[in-house]
PDB file of N, CA and C in Angstrom:
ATOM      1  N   UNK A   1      31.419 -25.827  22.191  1.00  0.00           N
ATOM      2  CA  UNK A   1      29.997 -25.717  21.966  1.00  0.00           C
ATOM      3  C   UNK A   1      29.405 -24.600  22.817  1.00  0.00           C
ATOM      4  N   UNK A   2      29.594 -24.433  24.110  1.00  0.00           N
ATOM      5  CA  UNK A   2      29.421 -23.612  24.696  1.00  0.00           C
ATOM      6  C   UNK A   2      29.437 -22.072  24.499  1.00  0.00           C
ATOM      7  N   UNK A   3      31.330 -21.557  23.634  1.00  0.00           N
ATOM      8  CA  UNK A   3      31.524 -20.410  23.225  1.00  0.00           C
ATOM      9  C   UNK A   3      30.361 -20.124  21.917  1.00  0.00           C
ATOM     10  N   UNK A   4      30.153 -21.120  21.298  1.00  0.00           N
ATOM     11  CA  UNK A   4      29.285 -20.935  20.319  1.00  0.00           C
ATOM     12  C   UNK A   4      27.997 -20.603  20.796  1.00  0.00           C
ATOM     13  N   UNK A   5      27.498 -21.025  21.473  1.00  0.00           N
ATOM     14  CA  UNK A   5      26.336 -20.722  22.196  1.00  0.00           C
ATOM     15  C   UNK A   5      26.086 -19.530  22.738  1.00  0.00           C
ATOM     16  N   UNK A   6      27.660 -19.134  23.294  1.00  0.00           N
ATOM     17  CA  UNK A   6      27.233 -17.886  23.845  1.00  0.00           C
ATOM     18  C   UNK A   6      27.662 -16.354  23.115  1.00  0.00           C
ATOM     19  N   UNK A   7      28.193 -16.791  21.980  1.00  0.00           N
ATOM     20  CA  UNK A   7      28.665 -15.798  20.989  1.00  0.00           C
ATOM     21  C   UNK A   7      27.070 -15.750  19.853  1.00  0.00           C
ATOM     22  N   UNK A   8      26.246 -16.439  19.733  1.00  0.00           N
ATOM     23  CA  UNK A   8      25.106 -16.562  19.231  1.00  0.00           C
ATOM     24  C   UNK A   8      24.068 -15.291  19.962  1.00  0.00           C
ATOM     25  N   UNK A   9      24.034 -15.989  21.515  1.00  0.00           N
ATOM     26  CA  UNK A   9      23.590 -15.195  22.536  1.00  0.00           C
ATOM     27  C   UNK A   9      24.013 -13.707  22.532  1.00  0.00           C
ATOM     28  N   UNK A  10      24.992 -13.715  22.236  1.00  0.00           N
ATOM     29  CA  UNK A  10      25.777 -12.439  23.004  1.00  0.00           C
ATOM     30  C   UNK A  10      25.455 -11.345  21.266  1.00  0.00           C
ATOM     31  N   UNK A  11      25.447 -12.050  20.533  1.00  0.00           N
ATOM     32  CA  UNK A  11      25.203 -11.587  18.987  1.00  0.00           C
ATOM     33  C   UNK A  11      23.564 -10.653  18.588  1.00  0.00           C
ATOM     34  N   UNK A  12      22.502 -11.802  19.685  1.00  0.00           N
ATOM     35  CA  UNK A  12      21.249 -11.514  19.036  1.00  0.00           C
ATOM     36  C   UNK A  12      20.766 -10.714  19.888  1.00  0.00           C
ATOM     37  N   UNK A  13      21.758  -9.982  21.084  1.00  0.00           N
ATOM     38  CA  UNK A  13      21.305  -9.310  22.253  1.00  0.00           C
ATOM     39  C   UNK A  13      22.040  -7.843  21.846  1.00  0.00           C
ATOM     40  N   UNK A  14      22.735  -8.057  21.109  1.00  0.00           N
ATOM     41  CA  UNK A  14      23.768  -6.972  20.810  1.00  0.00           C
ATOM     42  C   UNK A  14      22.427  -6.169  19.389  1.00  0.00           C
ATOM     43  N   UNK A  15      21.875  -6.985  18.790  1.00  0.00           N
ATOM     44  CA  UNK A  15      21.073  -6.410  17.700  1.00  0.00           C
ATOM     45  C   UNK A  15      19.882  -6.559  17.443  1.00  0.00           C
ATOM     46  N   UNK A  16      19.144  -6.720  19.077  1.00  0.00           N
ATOM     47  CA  UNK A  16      17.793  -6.568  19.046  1.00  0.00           C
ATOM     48  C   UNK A  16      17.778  -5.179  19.308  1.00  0.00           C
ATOM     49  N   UNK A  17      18.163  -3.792  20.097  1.00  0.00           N
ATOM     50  CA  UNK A  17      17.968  -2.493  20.055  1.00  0.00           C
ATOM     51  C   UNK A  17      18.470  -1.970  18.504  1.00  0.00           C
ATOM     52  N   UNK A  18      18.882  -2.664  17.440  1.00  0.00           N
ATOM     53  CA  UNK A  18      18.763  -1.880  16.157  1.00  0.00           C
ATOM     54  C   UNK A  18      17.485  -2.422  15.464  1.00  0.00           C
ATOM     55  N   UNK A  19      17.349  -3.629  15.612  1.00  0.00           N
ATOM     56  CA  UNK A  19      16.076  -3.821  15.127  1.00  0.00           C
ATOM     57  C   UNK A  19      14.502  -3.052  15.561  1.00  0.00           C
ATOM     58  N   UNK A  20      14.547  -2.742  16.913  1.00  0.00           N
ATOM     59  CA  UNK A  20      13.689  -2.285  17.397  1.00  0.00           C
ATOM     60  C   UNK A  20      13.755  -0.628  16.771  1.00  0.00           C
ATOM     61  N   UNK A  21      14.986   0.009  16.913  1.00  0.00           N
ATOM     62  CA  UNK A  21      14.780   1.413  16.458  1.00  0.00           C
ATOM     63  C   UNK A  21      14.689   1.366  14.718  1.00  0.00           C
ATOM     64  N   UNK A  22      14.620   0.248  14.099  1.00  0.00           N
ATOM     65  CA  UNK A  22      14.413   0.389  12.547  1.00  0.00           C
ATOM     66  C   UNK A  22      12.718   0.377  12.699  1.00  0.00           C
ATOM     67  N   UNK A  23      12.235  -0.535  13.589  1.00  0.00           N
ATOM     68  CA  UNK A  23      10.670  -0.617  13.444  1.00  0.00           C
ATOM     69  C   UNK A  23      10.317   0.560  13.539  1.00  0.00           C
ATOM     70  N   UNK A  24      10.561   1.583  15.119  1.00  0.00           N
ATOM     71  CA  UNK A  24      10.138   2.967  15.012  1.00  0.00           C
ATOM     72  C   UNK A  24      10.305   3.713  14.301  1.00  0.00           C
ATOM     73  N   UNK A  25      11.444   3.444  13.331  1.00  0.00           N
ATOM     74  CA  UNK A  25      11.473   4.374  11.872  1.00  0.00           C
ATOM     75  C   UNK A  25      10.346   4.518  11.178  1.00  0.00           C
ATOM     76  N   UNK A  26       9.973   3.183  10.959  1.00  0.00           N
ATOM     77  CA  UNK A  26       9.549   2.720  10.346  1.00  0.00           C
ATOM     78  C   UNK A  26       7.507   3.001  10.318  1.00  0.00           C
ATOM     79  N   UNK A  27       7.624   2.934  11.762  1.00  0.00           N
ATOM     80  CA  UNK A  27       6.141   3.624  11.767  1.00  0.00           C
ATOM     81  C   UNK A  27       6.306   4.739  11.893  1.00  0.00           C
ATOM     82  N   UNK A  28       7.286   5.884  11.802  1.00  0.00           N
ATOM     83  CA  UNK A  28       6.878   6.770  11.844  1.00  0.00           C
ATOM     84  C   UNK A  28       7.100   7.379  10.446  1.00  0.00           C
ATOM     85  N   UNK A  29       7.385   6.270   9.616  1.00  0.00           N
ATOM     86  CA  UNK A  29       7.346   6.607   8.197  1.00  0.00           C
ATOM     87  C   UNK A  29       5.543   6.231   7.386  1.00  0.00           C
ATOM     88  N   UNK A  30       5.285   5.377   8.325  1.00  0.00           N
ATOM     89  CA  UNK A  30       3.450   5.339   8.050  1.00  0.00           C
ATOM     90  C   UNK A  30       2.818   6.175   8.416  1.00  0.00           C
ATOM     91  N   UNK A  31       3.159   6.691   9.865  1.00  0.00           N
ATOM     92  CA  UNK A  31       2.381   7.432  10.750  1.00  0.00           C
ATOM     93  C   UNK A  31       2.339   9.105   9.760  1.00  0.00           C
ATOM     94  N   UNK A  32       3.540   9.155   9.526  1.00  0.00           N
ATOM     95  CA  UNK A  32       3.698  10.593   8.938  1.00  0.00           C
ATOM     96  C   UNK A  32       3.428  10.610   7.046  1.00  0.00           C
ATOM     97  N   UNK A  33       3.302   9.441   6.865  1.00  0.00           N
ATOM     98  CA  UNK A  33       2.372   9.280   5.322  1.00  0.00           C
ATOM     99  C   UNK A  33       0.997   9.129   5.457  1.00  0.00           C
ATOM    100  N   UNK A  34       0.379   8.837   6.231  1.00  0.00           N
ATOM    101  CA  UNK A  34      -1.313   9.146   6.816  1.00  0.00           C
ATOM    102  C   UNK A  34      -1.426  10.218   7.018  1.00  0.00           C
ATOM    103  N   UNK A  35      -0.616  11.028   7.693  1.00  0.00           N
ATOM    104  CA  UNK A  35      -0.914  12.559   8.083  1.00  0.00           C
ATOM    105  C   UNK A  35      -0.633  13.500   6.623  1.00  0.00           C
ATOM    106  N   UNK A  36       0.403  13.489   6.086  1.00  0.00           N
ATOM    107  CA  UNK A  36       0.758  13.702   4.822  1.00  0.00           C
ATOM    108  C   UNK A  36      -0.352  13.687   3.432  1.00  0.00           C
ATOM    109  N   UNK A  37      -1.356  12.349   3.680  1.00  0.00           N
ATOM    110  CA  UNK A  37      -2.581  11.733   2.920  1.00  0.00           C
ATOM    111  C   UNK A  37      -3.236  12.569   3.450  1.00  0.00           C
ATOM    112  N   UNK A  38      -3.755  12.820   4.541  1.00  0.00           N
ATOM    113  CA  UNK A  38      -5.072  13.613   4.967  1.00  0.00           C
ATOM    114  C   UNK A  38      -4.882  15.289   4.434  1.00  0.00           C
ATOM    115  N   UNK A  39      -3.970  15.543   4.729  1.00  0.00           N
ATOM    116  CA  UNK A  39      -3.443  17.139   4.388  1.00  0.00           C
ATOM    117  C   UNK A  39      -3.422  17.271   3.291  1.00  0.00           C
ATOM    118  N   UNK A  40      -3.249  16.777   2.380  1.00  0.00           N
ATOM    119  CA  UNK A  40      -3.289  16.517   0.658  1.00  0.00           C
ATOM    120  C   UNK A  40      -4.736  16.698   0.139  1.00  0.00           C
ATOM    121  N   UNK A  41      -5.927  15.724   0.739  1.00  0.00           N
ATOM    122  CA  UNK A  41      -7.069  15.683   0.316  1.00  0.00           C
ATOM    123  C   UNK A  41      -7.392  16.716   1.223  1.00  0.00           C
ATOM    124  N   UNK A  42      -7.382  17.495   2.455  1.00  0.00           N
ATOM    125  CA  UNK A  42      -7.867  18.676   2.773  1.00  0.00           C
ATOM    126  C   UNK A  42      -7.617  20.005   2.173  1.00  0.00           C
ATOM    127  N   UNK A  43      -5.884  19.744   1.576  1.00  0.00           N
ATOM    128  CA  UNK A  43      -5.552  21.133   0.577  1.00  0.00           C
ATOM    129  C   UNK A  43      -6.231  21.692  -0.654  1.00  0.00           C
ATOM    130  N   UNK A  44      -6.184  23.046  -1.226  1.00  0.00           N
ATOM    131  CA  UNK A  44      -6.402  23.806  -2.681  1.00  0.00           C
ATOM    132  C   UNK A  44      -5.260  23.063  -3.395  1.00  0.00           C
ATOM    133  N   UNK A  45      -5.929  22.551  -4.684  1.00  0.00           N
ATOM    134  CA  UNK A  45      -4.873  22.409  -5.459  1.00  0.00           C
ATOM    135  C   UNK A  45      -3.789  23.393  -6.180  1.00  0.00           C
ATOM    136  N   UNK A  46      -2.857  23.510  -6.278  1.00  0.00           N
ATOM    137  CA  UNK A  46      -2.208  23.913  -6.596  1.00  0.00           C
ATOM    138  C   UNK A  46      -0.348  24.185  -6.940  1.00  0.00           C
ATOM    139  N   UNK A  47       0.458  25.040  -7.008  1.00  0.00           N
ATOM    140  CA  UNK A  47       1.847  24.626  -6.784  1.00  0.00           C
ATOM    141  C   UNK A  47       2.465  23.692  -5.576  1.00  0.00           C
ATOM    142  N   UNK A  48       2.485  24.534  -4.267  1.00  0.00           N
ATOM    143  CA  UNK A  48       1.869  24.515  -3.266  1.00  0.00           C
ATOM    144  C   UNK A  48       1.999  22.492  -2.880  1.00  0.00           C
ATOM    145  N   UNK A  49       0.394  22.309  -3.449  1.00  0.00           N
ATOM    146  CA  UNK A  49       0.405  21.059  -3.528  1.00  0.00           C
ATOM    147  C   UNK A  49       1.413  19.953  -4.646  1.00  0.00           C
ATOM    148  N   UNK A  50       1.516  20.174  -5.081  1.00  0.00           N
ATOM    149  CA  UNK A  50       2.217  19.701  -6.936  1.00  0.00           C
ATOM    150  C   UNK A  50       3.843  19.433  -5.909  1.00  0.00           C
ATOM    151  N   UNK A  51       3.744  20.552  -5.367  1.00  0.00           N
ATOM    152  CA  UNK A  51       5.842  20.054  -4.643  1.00  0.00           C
ATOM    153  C   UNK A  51       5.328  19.157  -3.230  1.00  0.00           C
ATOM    154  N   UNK A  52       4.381  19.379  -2.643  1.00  0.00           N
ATOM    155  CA  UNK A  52       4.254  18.265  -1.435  1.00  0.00           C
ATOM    156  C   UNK A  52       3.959  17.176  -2.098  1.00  0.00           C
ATOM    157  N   UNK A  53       2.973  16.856  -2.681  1.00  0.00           N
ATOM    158  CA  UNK A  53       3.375  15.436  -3.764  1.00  0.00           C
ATOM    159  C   UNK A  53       4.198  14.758  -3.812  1.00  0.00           C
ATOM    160  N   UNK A  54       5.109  15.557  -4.520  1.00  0.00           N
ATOM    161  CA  UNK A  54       6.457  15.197  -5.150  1.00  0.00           C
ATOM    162  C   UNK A  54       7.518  14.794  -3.648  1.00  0.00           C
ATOM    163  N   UNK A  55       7.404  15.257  -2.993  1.00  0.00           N
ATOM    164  CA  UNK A  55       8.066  14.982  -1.018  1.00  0.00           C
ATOM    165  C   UNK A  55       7.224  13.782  -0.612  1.00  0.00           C
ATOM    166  N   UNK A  56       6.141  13.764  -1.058  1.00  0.00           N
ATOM    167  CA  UNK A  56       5.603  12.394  -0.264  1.00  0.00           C
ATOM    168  C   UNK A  56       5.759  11.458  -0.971  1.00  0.00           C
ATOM    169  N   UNK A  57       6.082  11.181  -2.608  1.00  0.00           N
ATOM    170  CA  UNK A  57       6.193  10.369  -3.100  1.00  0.00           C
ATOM    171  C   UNK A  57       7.840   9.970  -2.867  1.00  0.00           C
ATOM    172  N   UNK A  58       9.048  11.022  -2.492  1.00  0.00           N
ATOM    173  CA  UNK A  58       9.918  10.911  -2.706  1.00  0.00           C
ATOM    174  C   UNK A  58      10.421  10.381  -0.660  1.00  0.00           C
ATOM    175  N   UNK A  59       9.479  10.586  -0.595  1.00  0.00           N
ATOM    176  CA  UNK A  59       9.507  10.189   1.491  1.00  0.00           C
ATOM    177  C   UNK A  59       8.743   8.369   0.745  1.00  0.00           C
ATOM    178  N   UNK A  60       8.138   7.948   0.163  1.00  0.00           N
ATOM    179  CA  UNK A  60       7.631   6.576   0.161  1.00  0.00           C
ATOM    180  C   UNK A  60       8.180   5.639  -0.162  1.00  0.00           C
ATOM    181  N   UNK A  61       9.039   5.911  -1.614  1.00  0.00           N
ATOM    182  CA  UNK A  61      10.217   5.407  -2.169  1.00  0.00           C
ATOM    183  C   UNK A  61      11.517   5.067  -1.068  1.00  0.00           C
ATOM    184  N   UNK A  62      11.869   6.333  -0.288  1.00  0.00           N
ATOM    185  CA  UNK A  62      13.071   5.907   0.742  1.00  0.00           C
ATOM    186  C   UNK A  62      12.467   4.684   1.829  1.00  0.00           C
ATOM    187  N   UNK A  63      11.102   5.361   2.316  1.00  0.00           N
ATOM    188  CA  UNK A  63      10.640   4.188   3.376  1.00  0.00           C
ATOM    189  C   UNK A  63      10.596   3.217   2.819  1.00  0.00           C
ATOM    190  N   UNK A  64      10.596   2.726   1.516  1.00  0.00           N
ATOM    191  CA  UNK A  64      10.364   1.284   1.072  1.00  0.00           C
ATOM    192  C   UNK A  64      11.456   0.915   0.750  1.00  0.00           C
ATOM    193  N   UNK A  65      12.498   2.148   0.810  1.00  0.00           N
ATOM    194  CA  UNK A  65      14.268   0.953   0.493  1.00  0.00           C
ATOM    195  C   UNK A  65      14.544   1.240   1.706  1.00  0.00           C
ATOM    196  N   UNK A  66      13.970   1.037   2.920  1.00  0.00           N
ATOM    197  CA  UNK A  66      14.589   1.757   4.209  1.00  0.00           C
ATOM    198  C   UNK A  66      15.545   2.567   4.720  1.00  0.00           C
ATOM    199  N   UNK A  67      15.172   3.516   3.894  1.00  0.00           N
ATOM    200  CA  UNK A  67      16.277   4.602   4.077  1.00  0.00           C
ATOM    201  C   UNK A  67      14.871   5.404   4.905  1.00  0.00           C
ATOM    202  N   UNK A  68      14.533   5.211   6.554  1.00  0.00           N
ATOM    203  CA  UNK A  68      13.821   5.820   7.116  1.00  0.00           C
ATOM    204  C   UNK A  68      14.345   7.348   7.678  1.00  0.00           C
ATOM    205  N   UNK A  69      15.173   7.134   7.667  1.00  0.00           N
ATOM    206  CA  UNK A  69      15.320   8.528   8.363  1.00  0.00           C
ATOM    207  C   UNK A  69      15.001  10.076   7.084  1.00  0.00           C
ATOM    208  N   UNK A  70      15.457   9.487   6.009  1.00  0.00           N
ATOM    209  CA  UNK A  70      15.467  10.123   4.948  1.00  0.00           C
ATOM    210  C   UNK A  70      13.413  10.318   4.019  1.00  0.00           C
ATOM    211  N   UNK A  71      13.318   9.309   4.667  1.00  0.00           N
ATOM    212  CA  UNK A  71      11.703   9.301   4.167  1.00  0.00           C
ATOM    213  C   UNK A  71      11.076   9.959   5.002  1.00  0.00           C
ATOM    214  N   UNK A  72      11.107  10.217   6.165  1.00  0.00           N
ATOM    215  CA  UNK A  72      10.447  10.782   6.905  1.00  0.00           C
ATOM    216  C   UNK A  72      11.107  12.458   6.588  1.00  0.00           C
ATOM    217  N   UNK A  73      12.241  12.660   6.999  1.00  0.00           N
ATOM    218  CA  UNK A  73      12.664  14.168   6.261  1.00  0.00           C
ATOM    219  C   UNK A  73      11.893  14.737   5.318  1.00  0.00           C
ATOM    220  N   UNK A  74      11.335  13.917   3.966  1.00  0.00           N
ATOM    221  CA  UNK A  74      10.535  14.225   3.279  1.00  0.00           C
ATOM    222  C   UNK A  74       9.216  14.551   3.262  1.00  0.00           C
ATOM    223  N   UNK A  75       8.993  13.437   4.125  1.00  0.00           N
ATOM    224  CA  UNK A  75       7.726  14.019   4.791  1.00  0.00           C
ATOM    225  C   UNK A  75       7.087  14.903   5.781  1.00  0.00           C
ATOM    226  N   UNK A  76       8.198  15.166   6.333  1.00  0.00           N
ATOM    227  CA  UNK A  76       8.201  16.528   7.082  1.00  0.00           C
ATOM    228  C   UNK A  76       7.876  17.659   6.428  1.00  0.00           C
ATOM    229  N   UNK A  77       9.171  17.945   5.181  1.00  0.00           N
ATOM    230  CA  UNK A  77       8.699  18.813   3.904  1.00  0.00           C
ATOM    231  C   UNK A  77       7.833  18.989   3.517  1.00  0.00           C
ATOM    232  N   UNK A  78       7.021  17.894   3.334  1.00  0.00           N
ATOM    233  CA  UNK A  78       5.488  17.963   2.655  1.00  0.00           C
ATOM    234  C   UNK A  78       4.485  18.446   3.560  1.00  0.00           C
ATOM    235  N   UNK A  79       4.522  18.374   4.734  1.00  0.00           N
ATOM    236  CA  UNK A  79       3.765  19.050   5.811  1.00  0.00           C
ATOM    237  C   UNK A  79       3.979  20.096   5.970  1.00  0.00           C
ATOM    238  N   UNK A  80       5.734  20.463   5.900  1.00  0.00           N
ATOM    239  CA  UNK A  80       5.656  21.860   5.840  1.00  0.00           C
ATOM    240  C   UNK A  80       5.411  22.992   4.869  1.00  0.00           C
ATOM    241  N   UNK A  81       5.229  21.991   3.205  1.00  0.00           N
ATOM    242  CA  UNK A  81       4.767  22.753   2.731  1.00  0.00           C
ATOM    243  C   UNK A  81       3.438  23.141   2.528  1.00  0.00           C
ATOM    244  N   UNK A  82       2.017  22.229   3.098  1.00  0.00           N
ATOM    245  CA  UNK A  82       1.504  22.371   3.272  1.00  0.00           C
ATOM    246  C   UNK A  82       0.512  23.145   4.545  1.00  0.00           C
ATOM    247  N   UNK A  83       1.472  23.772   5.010  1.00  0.00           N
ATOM    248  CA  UNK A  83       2.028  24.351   6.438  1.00  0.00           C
ATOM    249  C   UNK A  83       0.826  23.497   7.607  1.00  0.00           C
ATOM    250  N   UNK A  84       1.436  22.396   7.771  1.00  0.00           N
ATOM    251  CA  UNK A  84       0.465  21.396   8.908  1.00  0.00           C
ATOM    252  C   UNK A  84       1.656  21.001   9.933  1.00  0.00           C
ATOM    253  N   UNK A  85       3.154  22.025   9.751  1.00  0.00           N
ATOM    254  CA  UNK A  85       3.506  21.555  11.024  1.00  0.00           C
ATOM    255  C   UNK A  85       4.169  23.045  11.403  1.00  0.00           C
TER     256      UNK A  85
END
């Protein structure tokens, strides 16, 4: 009973630092779709805009199957094509 106890222990200590770095993915997959939103409604429409779109929609889709690292990449794109970084 004991080993069980402490293989439980030893389990949920081992995978609280992945959980924690999925959360920071994770806001910085909001954080950088707010910034992404504001730059959109401040831009000229145009090509330009039409492909950052298409990066922020394609950065929202990954953050929502948590593929964060990959959603945020996208959204980087979209800032940079809107040159806001």
């Amino acid at each position: 009973m004991k080993f069980a106890f402490a293989l439980v222990a030893l389990t949920t200590l081992a995978l609280a630092p992945a959980a924690n770095a999925a959360d920071a993915r994770l806001t910085d997959c909001v954080h950088l779709s707010k910034q992404v939103s504001a730059a959109l409604e401040a831009a000229q429409p145009g090509t330009t805009t039409d492909a950052a779109r298409e990066q922020a929609s394609a950065g929202r889709s990954l953050c929502g199957s948590q593929m964060y690292a990959l959603g945020v990449a996208r959204y980087t794109k979209a800032l940079q094509l809107l040159g806001k970084s």
